[in-house]
C-alpha atoms as a PDB file:
ATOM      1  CA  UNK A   1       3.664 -15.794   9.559  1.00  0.00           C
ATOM      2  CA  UNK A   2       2.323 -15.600   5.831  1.00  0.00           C
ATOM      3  CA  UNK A   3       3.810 -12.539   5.394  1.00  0.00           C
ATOM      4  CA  UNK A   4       7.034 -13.447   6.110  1.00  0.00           C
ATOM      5  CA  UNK A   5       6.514 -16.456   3.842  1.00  0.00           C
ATOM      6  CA  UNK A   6       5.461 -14.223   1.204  1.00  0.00           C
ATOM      7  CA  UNK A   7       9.409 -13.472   0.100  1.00  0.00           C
ATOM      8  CA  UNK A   8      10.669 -15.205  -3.316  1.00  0.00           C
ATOM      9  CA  UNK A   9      13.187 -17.095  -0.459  1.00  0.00           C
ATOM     10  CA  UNK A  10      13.630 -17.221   3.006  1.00  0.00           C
ATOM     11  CA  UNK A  11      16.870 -17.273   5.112  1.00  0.00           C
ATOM     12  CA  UNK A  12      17.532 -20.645   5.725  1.00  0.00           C
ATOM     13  CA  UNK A  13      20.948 -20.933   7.821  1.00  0.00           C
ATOM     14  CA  UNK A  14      24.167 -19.159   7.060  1.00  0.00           C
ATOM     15  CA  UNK A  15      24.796 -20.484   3.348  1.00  0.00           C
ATOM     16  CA  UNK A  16      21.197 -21.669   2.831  1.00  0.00           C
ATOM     17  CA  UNK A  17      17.809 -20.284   1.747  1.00  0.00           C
ATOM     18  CA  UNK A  18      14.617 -21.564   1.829  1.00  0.00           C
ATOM     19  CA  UNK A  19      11.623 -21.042  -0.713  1.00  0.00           C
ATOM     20  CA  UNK A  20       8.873 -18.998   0.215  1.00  0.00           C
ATOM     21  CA  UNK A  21       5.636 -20.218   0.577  1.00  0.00           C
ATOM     22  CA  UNK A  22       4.266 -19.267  -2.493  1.00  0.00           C
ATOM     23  CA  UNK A  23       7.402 -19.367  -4.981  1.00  0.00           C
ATOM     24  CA  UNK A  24       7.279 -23.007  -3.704  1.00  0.00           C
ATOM     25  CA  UNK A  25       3.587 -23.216  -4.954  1.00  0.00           C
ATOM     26  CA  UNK A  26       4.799 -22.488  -8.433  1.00  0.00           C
ATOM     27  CA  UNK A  27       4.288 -18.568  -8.372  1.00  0.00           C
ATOM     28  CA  UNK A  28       6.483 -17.142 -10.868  1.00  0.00           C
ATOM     29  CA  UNK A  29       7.490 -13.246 -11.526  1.00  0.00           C
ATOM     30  CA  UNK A  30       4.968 -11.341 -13.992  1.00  0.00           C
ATOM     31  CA  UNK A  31       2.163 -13.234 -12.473  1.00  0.00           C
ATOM     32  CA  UNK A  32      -1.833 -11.384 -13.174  1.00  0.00           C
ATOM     33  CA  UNK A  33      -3.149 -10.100  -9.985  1.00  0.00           C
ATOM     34  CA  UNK A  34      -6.201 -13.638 -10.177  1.00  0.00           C
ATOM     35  CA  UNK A  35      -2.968 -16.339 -10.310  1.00  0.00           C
ATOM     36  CA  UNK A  36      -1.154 -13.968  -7.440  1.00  0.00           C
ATOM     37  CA  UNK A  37      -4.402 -13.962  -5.370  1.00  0.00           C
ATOM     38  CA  UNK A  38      -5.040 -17.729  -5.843  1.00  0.00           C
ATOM     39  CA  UNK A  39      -1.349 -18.752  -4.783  1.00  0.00           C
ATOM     40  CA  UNK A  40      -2.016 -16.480  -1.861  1.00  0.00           C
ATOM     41  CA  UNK A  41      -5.450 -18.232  -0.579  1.00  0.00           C
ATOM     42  CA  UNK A  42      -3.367 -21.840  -1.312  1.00  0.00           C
ATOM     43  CA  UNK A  43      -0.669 -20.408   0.800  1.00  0.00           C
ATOM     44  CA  UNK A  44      -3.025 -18.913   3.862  1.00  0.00           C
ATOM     45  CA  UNK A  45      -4.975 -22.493   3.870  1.00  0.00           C
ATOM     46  CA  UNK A  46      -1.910 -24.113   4.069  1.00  0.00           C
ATOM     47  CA  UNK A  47      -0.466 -21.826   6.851  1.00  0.00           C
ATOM     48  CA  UNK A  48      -3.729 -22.234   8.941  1.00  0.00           C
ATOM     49  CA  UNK A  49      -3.683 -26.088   8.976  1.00  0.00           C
ATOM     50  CA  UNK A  50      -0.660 -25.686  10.318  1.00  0.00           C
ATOM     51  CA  UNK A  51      -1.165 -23.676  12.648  1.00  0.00           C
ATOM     52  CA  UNK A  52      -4.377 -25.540  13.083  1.00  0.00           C
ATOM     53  CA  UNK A  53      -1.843 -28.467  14.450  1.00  0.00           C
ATOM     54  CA  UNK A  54      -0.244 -26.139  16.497  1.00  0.00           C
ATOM     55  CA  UNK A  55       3.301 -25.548  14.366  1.00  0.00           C
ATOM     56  CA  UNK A  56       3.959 -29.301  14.562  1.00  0.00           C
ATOM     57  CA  UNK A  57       6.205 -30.484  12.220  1.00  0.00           C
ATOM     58  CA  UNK A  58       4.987 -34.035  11.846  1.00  0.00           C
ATOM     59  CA  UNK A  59       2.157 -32.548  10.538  1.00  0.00           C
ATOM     60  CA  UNK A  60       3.439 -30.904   7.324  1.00  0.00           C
ATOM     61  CA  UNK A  61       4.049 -34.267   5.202  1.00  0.00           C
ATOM     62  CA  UNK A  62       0.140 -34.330   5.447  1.00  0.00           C
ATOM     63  CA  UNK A  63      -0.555 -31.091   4.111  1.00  0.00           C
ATOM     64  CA  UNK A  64       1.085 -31.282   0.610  1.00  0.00           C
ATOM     65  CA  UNK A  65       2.903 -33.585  -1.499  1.00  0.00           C
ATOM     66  CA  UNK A  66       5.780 -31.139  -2.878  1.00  0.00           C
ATOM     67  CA  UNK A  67       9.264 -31.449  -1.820  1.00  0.00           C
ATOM     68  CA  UNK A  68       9.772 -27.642  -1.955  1.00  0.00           C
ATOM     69  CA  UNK A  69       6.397 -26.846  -0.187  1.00  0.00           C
ATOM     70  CA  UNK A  70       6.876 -29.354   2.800  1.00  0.00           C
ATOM     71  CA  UNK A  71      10.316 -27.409   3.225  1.00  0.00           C
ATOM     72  CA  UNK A  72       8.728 -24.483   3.824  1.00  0.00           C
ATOM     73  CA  UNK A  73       5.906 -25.179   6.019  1.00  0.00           C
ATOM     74  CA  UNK A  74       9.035 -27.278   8.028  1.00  0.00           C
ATOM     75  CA  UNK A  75      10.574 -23.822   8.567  1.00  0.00           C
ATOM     76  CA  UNK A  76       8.166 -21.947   9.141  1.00  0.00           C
ATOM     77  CA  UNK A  77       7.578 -24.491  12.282  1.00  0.00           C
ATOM     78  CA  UNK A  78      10.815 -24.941  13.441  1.00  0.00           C
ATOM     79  CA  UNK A  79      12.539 -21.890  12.837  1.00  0.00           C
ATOM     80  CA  UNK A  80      10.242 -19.129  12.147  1.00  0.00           C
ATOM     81  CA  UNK A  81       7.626 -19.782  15.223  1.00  0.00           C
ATOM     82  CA  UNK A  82      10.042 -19.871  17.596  1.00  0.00           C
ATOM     83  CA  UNK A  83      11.779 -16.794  16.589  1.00  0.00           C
ATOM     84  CA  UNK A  84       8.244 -14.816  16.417  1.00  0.00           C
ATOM     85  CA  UNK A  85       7.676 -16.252  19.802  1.00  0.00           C
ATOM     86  CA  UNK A  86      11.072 -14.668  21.025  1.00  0.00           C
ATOM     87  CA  UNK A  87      10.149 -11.090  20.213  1.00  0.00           C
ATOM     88  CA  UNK A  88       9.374 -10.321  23.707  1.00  0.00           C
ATOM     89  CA  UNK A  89      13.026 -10.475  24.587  1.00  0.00           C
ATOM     90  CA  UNK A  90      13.146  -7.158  23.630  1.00  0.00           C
ATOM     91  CA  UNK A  91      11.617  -5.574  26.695  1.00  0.00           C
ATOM     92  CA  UNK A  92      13.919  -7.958  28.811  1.00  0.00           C
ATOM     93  CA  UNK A  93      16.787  -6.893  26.314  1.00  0.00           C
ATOM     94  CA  UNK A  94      16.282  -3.036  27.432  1.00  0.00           C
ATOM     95  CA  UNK A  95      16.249  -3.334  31.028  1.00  0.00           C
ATOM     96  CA  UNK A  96      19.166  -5.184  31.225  1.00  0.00           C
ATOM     97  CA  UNK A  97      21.013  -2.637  28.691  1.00  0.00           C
ATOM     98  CA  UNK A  98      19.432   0.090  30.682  1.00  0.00           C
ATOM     99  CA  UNK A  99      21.326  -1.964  33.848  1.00  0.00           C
ATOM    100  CA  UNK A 100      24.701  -1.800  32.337  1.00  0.00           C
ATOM    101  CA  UNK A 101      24.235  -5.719  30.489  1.00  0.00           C
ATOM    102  CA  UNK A 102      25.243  -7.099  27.692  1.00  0.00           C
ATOM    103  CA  UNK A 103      22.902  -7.410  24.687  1.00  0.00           C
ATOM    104  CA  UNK A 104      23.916  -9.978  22.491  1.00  0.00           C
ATOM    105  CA  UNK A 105      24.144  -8.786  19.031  1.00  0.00           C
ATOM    106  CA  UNK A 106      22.125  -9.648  15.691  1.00  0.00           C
ATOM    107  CA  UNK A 107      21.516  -8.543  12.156  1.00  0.00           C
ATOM    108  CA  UNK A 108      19.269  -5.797  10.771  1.00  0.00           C
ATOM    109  CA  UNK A 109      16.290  -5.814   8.172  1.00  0.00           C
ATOM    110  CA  UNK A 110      13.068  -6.860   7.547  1.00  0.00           C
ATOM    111  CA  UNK A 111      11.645 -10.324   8.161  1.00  0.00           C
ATOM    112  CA  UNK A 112       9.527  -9.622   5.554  1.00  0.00           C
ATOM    113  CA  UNK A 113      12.190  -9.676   3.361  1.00  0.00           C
ATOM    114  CA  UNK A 114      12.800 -12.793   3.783  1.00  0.00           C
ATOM    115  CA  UNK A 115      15.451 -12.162   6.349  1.00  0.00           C
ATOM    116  CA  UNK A 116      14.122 -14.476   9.191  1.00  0.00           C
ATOM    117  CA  UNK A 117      17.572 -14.177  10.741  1.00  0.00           C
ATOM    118  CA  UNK A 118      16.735 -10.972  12.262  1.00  0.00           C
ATOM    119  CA  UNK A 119      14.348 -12.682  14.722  1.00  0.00           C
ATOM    120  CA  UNK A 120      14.061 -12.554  17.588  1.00  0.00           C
ATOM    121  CA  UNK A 121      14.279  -8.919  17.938  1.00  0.00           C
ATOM    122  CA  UNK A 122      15.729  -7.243  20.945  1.00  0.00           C
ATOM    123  CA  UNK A 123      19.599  -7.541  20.055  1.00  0.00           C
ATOM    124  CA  UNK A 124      21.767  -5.152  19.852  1.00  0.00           C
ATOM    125  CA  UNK A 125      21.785  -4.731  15.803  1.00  0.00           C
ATOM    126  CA  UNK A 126      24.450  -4.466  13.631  1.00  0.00           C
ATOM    127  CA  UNK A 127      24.410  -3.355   9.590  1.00  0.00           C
ATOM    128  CA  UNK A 128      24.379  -5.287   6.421  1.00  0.00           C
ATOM    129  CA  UNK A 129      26.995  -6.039   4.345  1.00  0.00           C
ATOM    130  CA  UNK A 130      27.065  -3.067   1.772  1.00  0.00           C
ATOM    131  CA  UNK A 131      28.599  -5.408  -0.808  1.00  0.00           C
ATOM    132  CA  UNK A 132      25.013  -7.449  -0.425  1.00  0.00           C
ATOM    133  CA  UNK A 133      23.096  -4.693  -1.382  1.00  0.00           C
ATOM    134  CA  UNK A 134      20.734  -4.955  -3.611  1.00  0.00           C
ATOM    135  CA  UNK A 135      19.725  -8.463  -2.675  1.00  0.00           C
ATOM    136  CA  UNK A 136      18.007 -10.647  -5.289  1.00  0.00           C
ATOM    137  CA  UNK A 137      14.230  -9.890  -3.449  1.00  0.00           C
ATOM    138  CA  UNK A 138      15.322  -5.973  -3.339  1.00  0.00           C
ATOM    139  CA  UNK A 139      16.157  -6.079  -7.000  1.00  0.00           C
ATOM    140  CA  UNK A 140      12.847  -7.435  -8.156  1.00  0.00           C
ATOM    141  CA  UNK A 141      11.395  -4.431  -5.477  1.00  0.00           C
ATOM    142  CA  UNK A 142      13.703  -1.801  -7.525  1.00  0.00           C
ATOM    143  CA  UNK A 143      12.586  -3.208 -10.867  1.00  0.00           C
ATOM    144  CA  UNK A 144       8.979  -2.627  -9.930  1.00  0.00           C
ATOM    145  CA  UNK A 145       9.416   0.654  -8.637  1.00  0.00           C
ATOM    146  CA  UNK A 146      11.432   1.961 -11.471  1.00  0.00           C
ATOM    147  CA  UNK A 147       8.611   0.300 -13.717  1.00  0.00           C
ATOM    148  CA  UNK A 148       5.643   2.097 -11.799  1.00  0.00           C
ATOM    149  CA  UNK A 149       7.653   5.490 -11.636  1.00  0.00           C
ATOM    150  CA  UNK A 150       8.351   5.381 -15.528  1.00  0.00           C
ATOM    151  CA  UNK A 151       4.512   4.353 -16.085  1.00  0.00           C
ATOM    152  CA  UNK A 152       3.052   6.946 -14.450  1.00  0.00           C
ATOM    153  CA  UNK A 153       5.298   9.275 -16.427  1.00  0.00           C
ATOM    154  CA  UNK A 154       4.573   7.953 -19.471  1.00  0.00           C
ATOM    155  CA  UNK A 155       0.413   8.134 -18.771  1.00  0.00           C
ATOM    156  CA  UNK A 156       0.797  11.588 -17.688  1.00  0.00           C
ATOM    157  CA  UNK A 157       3.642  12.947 -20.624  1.00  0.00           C
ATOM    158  CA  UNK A 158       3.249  10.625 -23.313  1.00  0.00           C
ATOM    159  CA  UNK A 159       7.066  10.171 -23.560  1.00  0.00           C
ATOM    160  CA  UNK A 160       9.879   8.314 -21.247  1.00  0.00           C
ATOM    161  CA  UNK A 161      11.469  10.439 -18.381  1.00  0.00           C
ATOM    162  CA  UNK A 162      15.168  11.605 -19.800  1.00  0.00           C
ATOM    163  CA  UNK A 163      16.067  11.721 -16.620  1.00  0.00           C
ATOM    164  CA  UNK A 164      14.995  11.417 -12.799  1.00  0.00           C
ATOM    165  CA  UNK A 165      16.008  12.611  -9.413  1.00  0.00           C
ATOM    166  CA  UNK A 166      15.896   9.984  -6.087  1.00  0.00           C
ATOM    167  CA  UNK A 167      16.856  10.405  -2.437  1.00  0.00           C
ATOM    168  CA  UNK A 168      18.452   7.584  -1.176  1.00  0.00           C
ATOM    169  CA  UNK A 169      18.823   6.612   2.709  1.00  0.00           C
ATOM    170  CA  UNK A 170      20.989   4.630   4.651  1.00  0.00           C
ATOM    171  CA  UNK A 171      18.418   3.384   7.055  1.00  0.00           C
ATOM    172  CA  UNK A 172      16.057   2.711   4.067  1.00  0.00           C
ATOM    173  CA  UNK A 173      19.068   0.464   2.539  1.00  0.00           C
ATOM    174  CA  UNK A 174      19.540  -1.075   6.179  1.00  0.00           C
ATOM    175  CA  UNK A 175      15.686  -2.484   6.227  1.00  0.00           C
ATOM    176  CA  UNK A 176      15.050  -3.390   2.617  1.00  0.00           C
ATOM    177  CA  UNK A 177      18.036  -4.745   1.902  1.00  0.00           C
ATOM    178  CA  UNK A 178      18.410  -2.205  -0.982  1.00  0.00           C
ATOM    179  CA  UNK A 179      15.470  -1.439  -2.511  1.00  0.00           C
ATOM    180  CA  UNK A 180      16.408   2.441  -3.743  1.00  0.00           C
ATOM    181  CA  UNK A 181      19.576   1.104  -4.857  1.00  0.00           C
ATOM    182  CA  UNK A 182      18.193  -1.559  -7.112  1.00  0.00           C
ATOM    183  CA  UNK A 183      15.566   1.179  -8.255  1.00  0.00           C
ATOM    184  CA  UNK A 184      18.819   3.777  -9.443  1.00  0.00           C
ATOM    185  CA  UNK A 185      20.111   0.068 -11.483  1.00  0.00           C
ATOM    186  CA  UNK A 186      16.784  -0.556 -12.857  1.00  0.00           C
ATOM    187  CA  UNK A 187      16.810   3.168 -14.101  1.00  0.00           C
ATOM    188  CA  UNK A 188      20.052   3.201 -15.504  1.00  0.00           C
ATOM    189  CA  UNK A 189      19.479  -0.284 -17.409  1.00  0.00           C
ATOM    190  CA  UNK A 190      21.900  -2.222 -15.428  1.00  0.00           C
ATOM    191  CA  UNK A 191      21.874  -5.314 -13.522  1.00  0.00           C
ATOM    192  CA  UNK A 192      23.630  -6.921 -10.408  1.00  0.00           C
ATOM    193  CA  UNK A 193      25.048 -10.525 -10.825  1.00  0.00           C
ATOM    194  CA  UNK A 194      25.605 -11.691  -7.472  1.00  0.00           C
ATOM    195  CA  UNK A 195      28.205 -14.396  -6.261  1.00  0.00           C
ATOM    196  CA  UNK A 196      26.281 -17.608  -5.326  1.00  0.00           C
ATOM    197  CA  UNK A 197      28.117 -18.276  -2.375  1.00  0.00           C
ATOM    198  CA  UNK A 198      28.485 -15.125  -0.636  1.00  0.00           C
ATOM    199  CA  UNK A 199      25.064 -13.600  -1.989  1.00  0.00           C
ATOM    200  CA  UNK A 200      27.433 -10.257  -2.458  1.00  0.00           C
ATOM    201  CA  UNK A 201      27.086  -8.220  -5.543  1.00  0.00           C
ATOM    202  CA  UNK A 202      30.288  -8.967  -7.953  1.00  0.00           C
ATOM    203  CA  UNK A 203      29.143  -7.594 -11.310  1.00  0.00           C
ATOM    204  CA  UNK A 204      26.980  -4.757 -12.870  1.00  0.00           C
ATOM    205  CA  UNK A 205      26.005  -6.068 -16.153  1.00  0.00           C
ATOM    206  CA  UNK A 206      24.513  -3.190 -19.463  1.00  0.00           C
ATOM    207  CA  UNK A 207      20.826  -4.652 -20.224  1.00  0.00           C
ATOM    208  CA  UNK A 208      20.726  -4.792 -23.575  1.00  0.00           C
ATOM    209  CA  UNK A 209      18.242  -1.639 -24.846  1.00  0.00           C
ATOM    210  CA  UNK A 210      16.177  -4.633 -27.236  1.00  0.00           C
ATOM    211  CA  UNK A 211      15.700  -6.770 -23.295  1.00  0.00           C
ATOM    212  CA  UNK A 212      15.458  -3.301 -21.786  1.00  0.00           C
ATOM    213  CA  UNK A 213      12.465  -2.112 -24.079  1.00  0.00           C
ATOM    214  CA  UNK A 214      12.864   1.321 -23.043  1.00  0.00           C
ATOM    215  CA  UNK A 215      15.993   4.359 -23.346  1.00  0.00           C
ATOM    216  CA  UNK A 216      18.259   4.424 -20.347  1.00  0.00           C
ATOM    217  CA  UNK A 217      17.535   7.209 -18.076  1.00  0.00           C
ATOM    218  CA  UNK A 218      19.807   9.474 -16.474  1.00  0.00           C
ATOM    219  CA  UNK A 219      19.571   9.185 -12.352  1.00  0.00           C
ATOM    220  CA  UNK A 220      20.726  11.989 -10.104  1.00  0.00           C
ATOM    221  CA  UNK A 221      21.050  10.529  -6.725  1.00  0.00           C
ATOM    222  CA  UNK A 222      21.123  12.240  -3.641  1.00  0.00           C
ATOM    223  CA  UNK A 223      22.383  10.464  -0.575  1.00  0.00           C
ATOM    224  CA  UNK A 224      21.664  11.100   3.155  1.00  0.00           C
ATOM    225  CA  UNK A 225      25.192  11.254   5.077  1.00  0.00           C
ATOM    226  CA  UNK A 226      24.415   7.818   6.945  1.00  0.00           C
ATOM    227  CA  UNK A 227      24.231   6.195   3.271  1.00  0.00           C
ATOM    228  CA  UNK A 228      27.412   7.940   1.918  1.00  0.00           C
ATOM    229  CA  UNK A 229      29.181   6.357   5.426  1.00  0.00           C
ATOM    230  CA  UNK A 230      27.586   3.216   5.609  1.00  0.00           C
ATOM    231  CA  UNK A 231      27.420   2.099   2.128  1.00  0.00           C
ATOM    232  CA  UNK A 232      30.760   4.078   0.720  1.00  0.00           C
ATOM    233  CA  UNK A 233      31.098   1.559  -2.710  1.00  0.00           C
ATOM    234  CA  UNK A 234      27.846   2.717  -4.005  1.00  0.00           C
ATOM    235  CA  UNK A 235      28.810   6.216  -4.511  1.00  0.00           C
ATOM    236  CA  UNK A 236      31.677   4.590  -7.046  1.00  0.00           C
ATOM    237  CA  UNK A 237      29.388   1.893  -8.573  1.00  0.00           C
ATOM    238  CA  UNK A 238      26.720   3.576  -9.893  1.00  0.00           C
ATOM    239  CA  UNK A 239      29.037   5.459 -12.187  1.00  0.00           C
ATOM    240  CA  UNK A 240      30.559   1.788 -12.956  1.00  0.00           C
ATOM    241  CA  UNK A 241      28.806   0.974 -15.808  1.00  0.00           C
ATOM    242  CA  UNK A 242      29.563   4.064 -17.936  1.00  0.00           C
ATOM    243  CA  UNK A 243      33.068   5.302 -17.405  1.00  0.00           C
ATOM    244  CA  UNK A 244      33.565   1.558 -18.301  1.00  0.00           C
ATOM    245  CA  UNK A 245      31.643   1.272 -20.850  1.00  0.00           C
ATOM    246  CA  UNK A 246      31.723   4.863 -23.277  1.00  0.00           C
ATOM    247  CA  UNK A 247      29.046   2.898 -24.998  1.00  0.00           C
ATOM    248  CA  UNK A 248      26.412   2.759 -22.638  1.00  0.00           C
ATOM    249  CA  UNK A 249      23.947   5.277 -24.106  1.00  0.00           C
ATOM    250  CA  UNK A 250      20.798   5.719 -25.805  1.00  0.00           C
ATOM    251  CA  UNK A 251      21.008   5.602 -29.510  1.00  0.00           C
ATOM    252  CA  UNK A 252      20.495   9.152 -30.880  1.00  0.00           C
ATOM    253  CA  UNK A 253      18.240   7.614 -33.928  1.00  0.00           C
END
């Protein structure tokens, strides 16, 4: 259960989202590994009462006074429990396939990711929208990646990588909502704008090098024949930003 709290924002009903647990706390991005691992211990005590009260939602006024907080713990209760608590459909879900039945079908990913709609597992899964890829949560993932890969670079060369290869995989995009995609953007100095109501990616916007604090690097991508099929847009966009922009380079002093 914490873990699945643990995204920036939960699925919350088609059109909604919920907070996770501890961006409800007040955790922000850029947070030192002491404030991370205090908003965790806040989050597990609070998790454990309720649990404590066995998932009853009349509880969860009790256990903190914040709006956004109370929401979550609500959730996790009414939605979240009962979907965890559905996950041995999936045995059931086999032998009737395995019978000739029908097996209702749901979406793919990661509860982890915040994507609670994927309980209860068992369904007969389908694929995410490719125009929703890289969600918000996989974008912050890419940005960290990219920022680790360059570091370790940098410790071990002194200077920036000019340029990078990456392997990208469709089933990889499936269950992390696009988490090697938003790594290639964070690369190349470019980020997604998303449309609010459809969550979809409608924009790649140039990071300007002075936000950017680093030269643009050069990504050659190479993509498993599942992502070139599954996600076909991708293999346009990431060439987006510069055949629209002749601009988009490093300055040469």
């Amino acid at each position: 259960m914490l873990a699945v709290l643990r995204a920036s924002q939960v699925w919350g009903g088609v059109g909604n989202a919920v907070p996770g647990l501890r961006a409800a706390l007040g955790l922000r991005d850029g947070a030192s590994t002491p404030e991370v691992d205090a908003f965790e211990a806040e989050a597990r005590r609070l998790v454990t009462a309720l649990a404590e009260a066995d998932w009853d939602p009349a509880t969860v006024d009790a256990l903190h006074a914040d709006p956004a907080v109370r929401a979550a713990l609500a959730f996790a209760a009414t939605e979240v429990v009962p979907r965890l608590a559905r996950t041995t459909d999936e045995m059931d879900a086999l032998l009737h396939a395995l019978a000739g039945g029908f097996v209702p079908a749901g979406p793919s990913g990661s509860p982890l990711r915040g994507l609670v709609n994927v309980l209860p597992t068992g369904r007969n899964f389908y694929t995410v929208d490719p125009r929703a890829i890289p969600s918000r949560l996989a974008w912050q993932t890419g940005q960290a990646m990219a920022d680790s890969l360059i570091a370790r670079y940098l410790e071990e060369t002194g200077e920036h990588p000019t340029s990078v290869g990456l392997s990208v995989w469709g089933t990889s995009a499936m269950r992390t909502s696009g988490d090697d995609v938003a790594e290639v953007l964070a690369l190349l100095g470019v980020r997604p704008e998303w449309d609010e109501m459809s969550r979809r990616v409608n924009n790649l916007v140039p990071i300007d090098l002075a936000e950017l604090g680093r030269p643009r690097i050069d990504v050659t991508v190479r993509i498993s024949g599942f992502f070139r099929d599954a996600f076909p847009t991708w293999s346009r966009c990431w060439t987006t930003p510069y055949s629209s922009s002749p601009s988009l380079t490093n300055p040469t002093s």
